[in-house]
C-alpha atoms as a PDB file:
ATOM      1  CA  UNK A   1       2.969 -12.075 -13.356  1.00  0.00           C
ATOM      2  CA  UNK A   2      -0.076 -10.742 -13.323  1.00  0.00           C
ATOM      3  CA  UNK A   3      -1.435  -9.437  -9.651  1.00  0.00           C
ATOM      4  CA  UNK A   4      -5.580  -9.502  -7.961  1.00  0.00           C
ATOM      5  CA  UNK A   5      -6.309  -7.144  -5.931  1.00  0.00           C
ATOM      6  CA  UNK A   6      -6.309  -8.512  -3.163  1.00  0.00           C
ATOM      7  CA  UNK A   7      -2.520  -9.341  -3.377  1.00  0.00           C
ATOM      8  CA  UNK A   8      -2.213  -5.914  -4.146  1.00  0.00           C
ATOM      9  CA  UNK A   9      -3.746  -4.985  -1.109  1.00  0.00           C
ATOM     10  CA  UNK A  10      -1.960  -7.271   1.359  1.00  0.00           C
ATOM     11  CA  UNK A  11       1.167  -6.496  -0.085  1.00  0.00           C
ATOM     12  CA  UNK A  12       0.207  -2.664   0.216  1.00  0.00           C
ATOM     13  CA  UNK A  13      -0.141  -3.327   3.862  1.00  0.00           C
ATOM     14  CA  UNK A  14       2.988  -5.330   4.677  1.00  0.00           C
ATOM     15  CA  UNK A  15       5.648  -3.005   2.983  1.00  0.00           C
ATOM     16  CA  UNK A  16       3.613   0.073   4.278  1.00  0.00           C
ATOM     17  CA  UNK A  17       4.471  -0.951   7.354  1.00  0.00           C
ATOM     18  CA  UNK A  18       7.224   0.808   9.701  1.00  0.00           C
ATOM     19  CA  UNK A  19       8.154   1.979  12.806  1.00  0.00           C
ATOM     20  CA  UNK A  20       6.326   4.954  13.448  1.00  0.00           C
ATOM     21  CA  UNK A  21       7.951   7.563  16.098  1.00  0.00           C
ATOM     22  CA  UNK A  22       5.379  10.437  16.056  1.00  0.00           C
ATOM     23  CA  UNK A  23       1.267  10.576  16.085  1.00  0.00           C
ATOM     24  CA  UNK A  24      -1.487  12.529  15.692  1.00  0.00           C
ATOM     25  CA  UNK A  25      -4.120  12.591  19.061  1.00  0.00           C
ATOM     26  CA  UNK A  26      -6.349  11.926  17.396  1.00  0.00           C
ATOM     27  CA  UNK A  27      -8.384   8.551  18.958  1.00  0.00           C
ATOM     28  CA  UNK A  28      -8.409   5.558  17.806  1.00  0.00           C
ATOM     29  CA  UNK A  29     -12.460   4.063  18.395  1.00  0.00           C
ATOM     30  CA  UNK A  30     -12.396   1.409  20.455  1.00  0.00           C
ATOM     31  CA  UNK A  31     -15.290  -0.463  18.294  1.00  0.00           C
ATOM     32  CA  UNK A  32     -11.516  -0.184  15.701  1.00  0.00           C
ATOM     33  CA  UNK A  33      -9.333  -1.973  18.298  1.00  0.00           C
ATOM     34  CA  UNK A  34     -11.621  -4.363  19.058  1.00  0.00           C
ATOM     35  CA  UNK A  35     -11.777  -5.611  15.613  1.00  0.00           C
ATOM     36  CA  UNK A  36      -7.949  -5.133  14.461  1.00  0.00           C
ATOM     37  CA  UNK A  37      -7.482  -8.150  17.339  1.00  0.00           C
ATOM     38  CA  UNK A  38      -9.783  -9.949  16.461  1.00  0.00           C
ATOM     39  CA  UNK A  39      -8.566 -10.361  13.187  1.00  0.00           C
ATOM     40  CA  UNK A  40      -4.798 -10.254  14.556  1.00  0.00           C
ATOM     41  CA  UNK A  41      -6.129 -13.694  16.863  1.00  0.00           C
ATOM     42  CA  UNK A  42      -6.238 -15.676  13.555  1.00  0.00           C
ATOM     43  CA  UNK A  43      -2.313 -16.009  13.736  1.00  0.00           C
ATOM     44  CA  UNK A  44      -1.371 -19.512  13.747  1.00  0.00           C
ATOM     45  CA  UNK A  45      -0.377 -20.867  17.251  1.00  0.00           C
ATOM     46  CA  UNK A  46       0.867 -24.764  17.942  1.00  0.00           C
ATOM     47  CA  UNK A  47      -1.793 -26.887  18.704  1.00  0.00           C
ATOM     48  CA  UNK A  48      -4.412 -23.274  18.715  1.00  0.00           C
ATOM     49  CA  UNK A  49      -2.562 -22.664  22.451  1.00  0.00           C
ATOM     50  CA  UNK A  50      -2.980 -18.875  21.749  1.00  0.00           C
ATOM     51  CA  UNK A  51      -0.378 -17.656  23.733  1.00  0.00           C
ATOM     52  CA  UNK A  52      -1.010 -14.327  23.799  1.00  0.00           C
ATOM     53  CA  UNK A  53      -2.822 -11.328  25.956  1.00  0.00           C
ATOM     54  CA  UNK A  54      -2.954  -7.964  25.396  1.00  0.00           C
ATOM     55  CA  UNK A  55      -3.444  -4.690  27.718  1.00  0.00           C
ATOM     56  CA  UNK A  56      -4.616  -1.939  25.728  1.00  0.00           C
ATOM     57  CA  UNK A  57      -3.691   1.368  27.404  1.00  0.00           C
ATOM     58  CA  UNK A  58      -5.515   4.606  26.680  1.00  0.00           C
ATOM     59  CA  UNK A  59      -5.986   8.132  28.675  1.00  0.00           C
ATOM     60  CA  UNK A  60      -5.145   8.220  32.296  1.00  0.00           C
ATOM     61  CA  UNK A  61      -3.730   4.756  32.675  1.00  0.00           C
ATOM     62  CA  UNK A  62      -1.259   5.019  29.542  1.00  0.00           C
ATOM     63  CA  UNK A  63      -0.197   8.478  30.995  1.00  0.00           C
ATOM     64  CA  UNK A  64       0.308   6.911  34.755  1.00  0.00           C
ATOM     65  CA  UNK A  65       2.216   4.440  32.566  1.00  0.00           C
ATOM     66  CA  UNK A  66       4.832   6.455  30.939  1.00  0.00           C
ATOM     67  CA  UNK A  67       5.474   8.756  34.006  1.00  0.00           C
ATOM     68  CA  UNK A  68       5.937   5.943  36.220  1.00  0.00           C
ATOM     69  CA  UNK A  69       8.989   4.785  33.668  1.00  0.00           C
ATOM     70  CA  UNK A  70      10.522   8.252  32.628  1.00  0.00           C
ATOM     71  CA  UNK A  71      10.400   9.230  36.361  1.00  0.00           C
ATOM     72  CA  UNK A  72      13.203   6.276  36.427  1.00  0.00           C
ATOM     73  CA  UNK A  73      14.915   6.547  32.956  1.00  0.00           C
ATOM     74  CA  UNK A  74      15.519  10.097  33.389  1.00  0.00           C
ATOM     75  CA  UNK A  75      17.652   9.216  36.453  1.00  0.00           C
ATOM     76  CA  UNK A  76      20.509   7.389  35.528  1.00  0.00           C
ATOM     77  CA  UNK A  77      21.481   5.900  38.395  1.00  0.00           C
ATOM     78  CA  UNK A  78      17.606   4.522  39.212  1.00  0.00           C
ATOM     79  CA  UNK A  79      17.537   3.278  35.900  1.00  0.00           C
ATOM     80  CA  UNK A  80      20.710   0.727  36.531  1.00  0.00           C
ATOM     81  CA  UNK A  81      18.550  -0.940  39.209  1.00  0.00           C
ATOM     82  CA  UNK A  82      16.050  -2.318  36.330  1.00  0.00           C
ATOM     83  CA  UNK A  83      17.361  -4.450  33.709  1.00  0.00           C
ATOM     84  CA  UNK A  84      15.329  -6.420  30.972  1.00  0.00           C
ATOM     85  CA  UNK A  85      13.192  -9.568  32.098  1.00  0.00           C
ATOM     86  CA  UNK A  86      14.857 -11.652  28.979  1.00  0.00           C
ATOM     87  CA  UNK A  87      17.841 -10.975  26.316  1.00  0.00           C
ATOM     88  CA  UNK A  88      15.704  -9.731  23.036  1.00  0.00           C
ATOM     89  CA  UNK A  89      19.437  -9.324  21.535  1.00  0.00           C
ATOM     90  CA  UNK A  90      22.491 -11.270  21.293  1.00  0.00           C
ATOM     91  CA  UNK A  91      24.653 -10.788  23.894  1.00  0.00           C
ATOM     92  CA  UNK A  92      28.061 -10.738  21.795  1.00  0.00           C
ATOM     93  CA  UNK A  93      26.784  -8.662  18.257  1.00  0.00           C
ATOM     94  CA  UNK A  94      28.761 -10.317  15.308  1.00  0.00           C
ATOM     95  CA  UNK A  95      28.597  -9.224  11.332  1.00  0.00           C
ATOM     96  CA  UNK A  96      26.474  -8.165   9.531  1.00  0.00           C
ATOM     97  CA  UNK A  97      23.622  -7.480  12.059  1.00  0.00           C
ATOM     98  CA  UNK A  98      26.217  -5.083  14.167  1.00  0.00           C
ATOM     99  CA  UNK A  99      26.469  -2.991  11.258  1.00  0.00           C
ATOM    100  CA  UNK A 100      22.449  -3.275  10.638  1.00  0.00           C
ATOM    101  CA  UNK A 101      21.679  -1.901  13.975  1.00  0.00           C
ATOM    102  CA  UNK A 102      24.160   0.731  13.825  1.00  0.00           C
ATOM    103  CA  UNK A 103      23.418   2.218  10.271  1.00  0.00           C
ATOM    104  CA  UNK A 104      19.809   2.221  11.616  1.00  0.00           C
ATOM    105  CA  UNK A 105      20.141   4.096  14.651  1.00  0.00           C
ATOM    106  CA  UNK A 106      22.608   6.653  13.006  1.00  0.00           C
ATOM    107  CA  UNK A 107      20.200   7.239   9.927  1.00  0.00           C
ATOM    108  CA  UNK A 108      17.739   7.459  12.506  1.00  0.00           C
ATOM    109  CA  UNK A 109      19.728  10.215  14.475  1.00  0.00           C
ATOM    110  CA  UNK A 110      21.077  12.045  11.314  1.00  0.00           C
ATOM    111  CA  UNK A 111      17.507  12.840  10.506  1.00  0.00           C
ATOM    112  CA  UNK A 112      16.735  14.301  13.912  1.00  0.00           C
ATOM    113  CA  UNK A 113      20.078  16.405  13.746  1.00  0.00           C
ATOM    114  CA  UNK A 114      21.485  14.437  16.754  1.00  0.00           C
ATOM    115  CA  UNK A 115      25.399  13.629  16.663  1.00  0.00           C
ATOM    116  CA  UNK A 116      27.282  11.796  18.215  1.00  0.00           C
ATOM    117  CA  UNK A 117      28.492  13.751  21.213  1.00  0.00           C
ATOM    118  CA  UNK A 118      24.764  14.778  21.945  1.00  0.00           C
ATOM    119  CA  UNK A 119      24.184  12.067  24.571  1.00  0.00           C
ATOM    120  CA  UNK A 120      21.541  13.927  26.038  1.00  0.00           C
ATOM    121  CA  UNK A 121      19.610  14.613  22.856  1.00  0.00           C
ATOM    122  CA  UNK A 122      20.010  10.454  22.494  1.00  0.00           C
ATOM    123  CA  UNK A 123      18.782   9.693  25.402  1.00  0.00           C
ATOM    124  CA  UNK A 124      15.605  12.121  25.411  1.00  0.00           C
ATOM    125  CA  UNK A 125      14.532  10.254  22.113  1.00  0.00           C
ATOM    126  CA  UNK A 126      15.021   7.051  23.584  1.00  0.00           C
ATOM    127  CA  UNK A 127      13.125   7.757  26.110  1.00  0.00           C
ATOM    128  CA  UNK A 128      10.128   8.610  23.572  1.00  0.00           C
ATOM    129  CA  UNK A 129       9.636   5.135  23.372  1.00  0.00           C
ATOM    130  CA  UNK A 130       7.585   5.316  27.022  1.00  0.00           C
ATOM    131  CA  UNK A 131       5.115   8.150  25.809  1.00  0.00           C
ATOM    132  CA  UNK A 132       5.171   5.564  23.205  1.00  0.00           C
ATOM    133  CA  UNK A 133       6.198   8.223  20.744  1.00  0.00           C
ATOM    134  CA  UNK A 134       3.022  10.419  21.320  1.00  0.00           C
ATOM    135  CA  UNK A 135       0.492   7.434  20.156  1.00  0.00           C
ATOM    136  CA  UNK A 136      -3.131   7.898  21.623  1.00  0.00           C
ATOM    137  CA  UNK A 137      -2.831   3.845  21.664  1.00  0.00           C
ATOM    138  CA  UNK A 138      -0.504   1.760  24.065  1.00  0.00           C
ATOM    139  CA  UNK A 139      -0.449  -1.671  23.871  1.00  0.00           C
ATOM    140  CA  UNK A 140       1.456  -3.906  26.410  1.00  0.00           C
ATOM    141  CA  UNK A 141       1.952  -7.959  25.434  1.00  0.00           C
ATOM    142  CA  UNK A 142       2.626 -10.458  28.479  1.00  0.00           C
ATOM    143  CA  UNK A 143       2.766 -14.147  28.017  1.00  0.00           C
ATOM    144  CA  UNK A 144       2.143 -17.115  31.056  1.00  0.00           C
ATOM    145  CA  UNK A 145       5.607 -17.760  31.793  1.00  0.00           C
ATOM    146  CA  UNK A 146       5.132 -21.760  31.463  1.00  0.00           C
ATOM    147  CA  UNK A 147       5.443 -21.165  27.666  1.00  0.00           C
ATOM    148  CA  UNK A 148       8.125 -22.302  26.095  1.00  0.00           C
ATOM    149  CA  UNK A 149      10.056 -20.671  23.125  1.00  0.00           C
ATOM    150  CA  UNK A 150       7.688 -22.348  20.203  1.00  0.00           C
ATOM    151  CA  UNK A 151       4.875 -19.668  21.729  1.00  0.00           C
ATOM    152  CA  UNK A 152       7.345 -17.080  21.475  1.00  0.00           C
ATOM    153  CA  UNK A 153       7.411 -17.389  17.579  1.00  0.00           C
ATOM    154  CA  UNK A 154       3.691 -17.682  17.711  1.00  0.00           C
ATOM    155  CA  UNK A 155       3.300 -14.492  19.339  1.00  0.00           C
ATOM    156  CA  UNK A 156       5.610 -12.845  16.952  1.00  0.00           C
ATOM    157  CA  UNK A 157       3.203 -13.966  14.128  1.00  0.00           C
ATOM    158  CA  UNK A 158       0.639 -12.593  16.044  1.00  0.00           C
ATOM    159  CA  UNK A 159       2.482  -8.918  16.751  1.00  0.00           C
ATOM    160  CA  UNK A 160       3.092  -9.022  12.896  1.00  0.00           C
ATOM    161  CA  UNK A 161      -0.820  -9.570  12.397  1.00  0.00           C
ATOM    162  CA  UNK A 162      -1.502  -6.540  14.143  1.00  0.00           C
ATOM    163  CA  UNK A 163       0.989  -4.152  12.595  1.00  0.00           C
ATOM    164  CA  UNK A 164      -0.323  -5.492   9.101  1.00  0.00           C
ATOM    165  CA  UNK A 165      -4.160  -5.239  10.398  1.00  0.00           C
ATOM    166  CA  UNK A 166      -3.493  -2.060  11.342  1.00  0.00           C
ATOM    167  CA  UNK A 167      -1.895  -0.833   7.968  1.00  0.00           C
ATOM    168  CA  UNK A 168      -5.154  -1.963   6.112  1.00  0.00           C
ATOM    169  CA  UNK A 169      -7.213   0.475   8.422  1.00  0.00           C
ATOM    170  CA  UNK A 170      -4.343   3.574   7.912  1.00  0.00           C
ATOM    171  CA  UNK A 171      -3.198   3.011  11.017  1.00  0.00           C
ATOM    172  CA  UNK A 172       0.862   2.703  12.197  1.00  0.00           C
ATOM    173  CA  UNK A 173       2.799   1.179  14.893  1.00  0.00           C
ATOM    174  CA  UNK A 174       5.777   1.007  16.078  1.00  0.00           C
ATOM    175  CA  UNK A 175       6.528  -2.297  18.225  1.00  0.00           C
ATOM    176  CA  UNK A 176       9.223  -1.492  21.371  1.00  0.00           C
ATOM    177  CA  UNK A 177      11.146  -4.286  22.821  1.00  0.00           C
ATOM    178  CA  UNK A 178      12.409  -1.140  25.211  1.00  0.00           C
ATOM    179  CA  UNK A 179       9.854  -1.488  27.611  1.00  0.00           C
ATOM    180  CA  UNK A 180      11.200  -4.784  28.660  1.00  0.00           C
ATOM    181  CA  UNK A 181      13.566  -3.201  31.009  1.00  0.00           C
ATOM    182  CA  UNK A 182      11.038  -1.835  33.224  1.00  0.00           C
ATOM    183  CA  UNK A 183       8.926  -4.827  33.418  1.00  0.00           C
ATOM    184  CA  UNK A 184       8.259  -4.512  37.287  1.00  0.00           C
ATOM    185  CA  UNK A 185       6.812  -0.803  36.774  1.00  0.00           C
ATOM    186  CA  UNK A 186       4.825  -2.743  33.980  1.00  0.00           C
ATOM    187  CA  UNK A 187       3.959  -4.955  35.868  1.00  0.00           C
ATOM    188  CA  UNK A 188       2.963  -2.928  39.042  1.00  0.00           C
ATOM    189  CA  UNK A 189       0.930  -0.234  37.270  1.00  0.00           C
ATOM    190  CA  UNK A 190      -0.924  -2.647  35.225  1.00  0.00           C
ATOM    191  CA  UNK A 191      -1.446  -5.348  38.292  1.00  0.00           C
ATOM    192  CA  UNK A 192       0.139  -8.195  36.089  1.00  0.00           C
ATOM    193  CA  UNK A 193      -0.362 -11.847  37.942  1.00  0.00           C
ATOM    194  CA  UNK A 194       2.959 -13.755  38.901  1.00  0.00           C
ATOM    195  CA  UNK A 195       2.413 -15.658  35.788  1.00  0.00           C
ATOM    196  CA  UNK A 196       2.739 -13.043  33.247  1.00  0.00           C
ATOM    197  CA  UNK A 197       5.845 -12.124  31.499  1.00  0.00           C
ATOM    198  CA  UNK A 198       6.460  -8.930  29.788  1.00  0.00           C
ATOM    199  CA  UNK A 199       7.118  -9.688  25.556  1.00  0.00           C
ATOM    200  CA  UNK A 200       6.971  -5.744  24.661  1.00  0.00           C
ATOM    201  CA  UNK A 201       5.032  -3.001  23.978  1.00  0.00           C
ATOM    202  CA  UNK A 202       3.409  -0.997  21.160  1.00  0.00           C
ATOM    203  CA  UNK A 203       2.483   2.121  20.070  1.00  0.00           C
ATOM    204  CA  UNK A 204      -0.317   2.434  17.791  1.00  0.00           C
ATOM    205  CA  UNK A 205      -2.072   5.560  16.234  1.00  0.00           C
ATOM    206  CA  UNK A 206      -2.771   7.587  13.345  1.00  0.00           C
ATOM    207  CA  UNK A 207       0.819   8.830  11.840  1.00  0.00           C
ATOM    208  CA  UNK A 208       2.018  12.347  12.056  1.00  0.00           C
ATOM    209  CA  UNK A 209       3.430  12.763   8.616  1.00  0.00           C
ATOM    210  CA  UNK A 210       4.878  16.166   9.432  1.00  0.00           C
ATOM    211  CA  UNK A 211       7.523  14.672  11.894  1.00  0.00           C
ATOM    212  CA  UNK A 212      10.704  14.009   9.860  1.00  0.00           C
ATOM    213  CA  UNK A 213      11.727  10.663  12.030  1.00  0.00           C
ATOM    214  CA  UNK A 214       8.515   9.364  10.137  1.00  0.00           C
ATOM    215  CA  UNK A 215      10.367   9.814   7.012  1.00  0.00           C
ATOM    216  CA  UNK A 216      12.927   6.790   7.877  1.00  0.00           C
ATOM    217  CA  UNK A 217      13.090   4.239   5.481  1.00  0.00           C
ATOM    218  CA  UNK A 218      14.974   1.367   6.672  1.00  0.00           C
ATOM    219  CA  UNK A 219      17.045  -1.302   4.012  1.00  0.00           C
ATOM    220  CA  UNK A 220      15.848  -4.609   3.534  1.00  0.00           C
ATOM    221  CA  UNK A 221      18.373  -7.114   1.748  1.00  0.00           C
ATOM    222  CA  UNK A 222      17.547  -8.317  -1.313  1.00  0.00           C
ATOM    223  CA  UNK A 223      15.942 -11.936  -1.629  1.00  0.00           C
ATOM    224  CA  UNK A 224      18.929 -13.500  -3.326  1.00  0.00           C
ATOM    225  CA  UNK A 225      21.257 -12.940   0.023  1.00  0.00           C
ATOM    226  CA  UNK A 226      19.063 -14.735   2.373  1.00  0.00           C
ATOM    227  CA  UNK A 227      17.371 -16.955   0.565  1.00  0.00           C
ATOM    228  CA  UNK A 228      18.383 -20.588  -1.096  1.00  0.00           C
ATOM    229  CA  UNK A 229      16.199 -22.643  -4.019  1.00  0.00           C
ATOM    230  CA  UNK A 230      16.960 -25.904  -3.906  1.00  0.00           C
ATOM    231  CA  UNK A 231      15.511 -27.770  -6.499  1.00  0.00           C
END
C-alpha cells in the first residue's frame, strides 16, 4: 500500500517518539509552546469537558521546583513521608508486564554502566527525573479532582498529542508519572487550588544526542499478540 505524505509524516512523528533522559539548554520559544498546545487541545474529550491544565515551568521557578523535591528524595527517610496522590501501577505486578518493566529498567541501566549492587548510582538517575532530565521545559498536568476516570483517558490522549506535536517540531519528551509522589511540594511551589490533582509531569526540550541513555530503544509487541480481527 501505497503511502501520502502526510501519513508519512504523522507516522514519522509517532514512532520517533521516546522517552528522552538528557537535553540540550538550549530554549524552547515560548511563541513554540504556545502553539504545540494549542494544537495538543484538539484531543478528543467526552462531551468537549477538556479536562486538562497545564503549568509550564521554565528558569527560576522550574529550578525552585526540582530543589524543593531532590532536597527530599535525596534523604531517604524524608522521602517515606510522601507517597503518590493515586496508584499509576498495579499494586500486585502479574506476567508479562512484570517482565516488561524489568527488561526496561535493566536495558536502561546496562547502558549507563549501573549494576545491580550500585543502589546509589540507581537512585541518583532516578532522581534525574526532578531536573526533569536537564530539559529547559517542565511541564506539570493537574486535573479538578471531581473528574471521574473517563477524563483520565481523555487526558492521556491529550499527553500523547503533545509528545507527537512536539516530534513534528524536533522536539522530545519524556512524560514522568514520578513526580506524583511529591504532589504536596507540587502543589505548594506551584500554589495549586484544593481542587487540583497532580496527573504527572514532563520534560520537554531539544534532545542531547550525545548522551547514551538517549540511545534506548524500547520493544513494542508485534500487532498479532494484542490484537484480534473479527470478521
Amino acid at each position: 500500500m501505497n503511502s501520502t505524505p502526510d501519513q508519512q509524516a504523522v507516522d514519522a512523528a509517532i514512532t520517533s517518539r521516546r522517552s528522552i533522559r538528557a537535553y540540550l539548554p538550549t530554549p524552547v520559544p515560548r511563541a513554540e509552546l504556545e502553539q504545540l498546545l494549542e494544537v495538543a487541545a484538539r484531543a478528543p474529550s467526552g462531551t468537549n469537558t477538556q479536562p486538562w491544565k497545564v503549568y509550564v515551568l521554565s528558569g527560576a521557578k522550574r529550578r525552585e521546583l526540582s530543589e524543593r523535591i531532590l532536597a527530599v528524595h535525596s534523604d531517604p527517610a524524608q522521602a517515606a513521608g510522601f507517597t503518590e496522590e493515586y496508584a499509576y501501577y498495579p499494586r500486585q505486578w502479574v506476567s508479562p508486564f512484570i517482565e516488561r518493566r524489568r527488561k526496561v529498567g535493566w536495558d536502561l541501566y546496562a547502558l549507563l554502566g549501573l549494576t545491580r549492587d550500585n543502589k546509589a548510582g540507581m537512585a541518583a538517575q532516578h532522581g534525574r527525573n526532578y531536573d526533569f532530565f536537564g530539559a529547559p521545559v517542565g511541564l506539570i498536568f493537574t486535573i479538578d479532582r471531581v473528574m471521574e476516570q473517563g477524563s483520565w483517558l481523555d487526558y492521556g490522549m491529550f499527553l500523547q498529542n503533545i509528545m507527537v506535536a512536539a516530534r513534528g517540531r524536533g522536539l522530545d519528551t519524556c512524560p514522568q508519572a514520578a513526580f506524583t509522589q511529591y504532589h504536596k511540594i507540587i502543589a505548594e511551589v506551584l500554589g495549586l487550588p484544593a481542587n487540583e490533582a497532580l496527573v504527572c509531569g514532563m520534560s520537554l526540550g531539544y534532545a542531547d544526542h550525545g548522551k547514551v541513555e538517549n540511545s534506548l530503544v524500547t520493544e513494542r509487541e508485534p500487532v498479532a499478540s494484542f490484537v484480534n480481527f473479527v470478521d
